[in-house]
Protein backbone atom coordinates (compact mmCIF):
# COMPACT_ATOMS: atom_id res chain seq x y z
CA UNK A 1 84.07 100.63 106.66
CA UNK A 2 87.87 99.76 106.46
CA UNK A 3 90.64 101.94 106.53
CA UNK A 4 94.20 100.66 105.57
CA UNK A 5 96.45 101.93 108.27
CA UNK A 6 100.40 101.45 107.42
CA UNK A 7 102.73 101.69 109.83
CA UNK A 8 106.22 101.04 108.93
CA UNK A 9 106.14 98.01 106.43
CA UNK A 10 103.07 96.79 108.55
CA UNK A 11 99.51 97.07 106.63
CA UNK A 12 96.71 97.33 109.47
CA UNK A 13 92.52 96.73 108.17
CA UNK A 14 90.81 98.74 110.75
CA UNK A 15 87.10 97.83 110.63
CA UNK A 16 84.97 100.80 111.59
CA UNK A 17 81.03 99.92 112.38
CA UNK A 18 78.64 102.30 110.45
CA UNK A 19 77.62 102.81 114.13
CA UNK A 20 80.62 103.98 115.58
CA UNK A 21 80.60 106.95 112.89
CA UNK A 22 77.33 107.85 113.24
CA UNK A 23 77.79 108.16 116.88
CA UNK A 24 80.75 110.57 116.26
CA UNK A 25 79.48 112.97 114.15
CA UNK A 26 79.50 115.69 116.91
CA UNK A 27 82.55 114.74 118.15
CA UNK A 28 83.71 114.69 114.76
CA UNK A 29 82.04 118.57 114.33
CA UNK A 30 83.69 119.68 117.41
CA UNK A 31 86.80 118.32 116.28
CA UNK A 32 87.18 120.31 113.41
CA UNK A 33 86.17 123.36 115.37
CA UNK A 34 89.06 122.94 117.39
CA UNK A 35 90.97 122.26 114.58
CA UNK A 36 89.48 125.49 113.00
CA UNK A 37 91.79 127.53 115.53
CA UNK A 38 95.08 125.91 113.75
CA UNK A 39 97.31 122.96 115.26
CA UNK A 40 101.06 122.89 116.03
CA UNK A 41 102.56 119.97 112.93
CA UNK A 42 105.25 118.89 113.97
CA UNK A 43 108.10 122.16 113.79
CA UNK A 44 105.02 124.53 112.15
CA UNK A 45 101.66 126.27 113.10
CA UNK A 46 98.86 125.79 110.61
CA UNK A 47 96.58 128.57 111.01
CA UNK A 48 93.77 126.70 109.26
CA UNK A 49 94.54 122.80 108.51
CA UNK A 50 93.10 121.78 105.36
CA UNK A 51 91.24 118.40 104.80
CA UNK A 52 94.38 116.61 104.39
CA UNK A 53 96.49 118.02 107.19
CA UNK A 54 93.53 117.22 109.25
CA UNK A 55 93.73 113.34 108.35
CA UNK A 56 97.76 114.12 108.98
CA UNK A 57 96.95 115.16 112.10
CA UNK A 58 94.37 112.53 113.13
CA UNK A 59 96.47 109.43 111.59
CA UNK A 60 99.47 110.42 114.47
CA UNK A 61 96.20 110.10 116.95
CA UNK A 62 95.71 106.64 115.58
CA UNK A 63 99.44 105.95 115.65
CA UNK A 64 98.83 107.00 119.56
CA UNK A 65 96.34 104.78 120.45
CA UNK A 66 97.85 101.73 118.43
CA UNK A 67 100.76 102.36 120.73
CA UNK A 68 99.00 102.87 123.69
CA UNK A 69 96.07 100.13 122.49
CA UNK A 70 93.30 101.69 123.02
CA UNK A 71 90.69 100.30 120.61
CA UNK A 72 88.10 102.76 121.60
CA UNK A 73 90.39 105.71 120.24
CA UNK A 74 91.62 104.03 117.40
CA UNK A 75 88.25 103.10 116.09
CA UNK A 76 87.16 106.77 116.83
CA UNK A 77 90.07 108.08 114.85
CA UNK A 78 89.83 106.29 112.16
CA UNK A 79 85.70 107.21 111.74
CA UNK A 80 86.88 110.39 111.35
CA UNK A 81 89.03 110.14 108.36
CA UNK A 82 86.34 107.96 106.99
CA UNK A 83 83.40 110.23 107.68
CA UNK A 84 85.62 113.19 105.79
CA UNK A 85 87.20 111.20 102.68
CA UNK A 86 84.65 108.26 102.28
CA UNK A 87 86.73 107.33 98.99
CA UNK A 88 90.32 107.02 100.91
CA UNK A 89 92.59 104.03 99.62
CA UNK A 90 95.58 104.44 102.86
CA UNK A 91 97.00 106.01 105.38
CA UNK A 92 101.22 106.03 105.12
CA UNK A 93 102.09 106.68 108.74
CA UNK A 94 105.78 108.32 109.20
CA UNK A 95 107.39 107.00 112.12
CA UNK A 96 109.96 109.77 112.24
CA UNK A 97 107.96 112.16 114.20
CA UNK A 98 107.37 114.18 111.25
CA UNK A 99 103.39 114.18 111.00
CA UNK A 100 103.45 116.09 107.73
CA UNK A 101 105.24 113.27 106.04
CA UNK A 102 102.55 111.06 106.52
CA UNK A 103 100.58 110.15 103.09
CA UNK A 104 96.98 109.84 102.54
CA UNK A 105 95.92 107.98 99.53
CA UNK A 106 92.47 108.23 97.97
C-alpha cells in the first residue's frame, strides 16, 4: 500500500508491504492503548485523541524517522495510518512544530 507523505513542497510514495502491516497489528493495538491515556500535541493535552489526531500524531513520528532515516520506523509508521484509514489520499506534514496543523486527506 502507498501512502503520500508531503513534507514541505516535497511529495514522498512510501510503499508499505501487506506484510509489514500484518506484522504490526499488535503493535499497532498497543499503540492505541497508549494513545488511549491522551498525548501531549504540541502546546495541548488530548485526553482521548481521535482517529485523526492519532494519524497527527503518528505523521510527526514519520517526519522523525525521515529525519533520522530510519526505514524500519518509517515503514512502521506509515502501516499504521494505513491499517486505520485504508481509503487515505495524503498526509500534509507542518514543519512548524505545530503537529495539529498537519492535514490528513482521505
Amino acid at each position: 500500500m502507498i501512502l503520500k507523505f508531503t513534507i514541505d513542497d516535497q511529495t514522498y510514495e512510501i510503499d508499505v508491504p501487506e506484510q509489514v502491516i500484518e506484522e504490526g497489528r499488535e503493535f499497532y493495538d498497543k499503540m492505541d492503548r497508549d494513545l488511549d491515556k491522551g498525548w501531549q500535541m504540541s502546546r495541548f493535552w488530548v485526553e482521548n485523541p481521535d482517529l485523526y489526531q492519532r494519524c497527527q500524531i503518528v505523521s510527526d513520528r514519520i517526519l522523525g524517522a525521515f529525519h533520522t532515516e530510519n526505514k524500519r520506523m518509517l515503514l512502521l509508521m506509515a502501516g499504521y495510518i494505513l491499517s486505520r484509514v485504508p481509503h487515505i489520499d495524503e498526509v500534509i506534514v507542518d514543519t512548524s512544530g505545530d503537529i495539529t496543523l498537519t492535514e490528513i486527506v482521505a
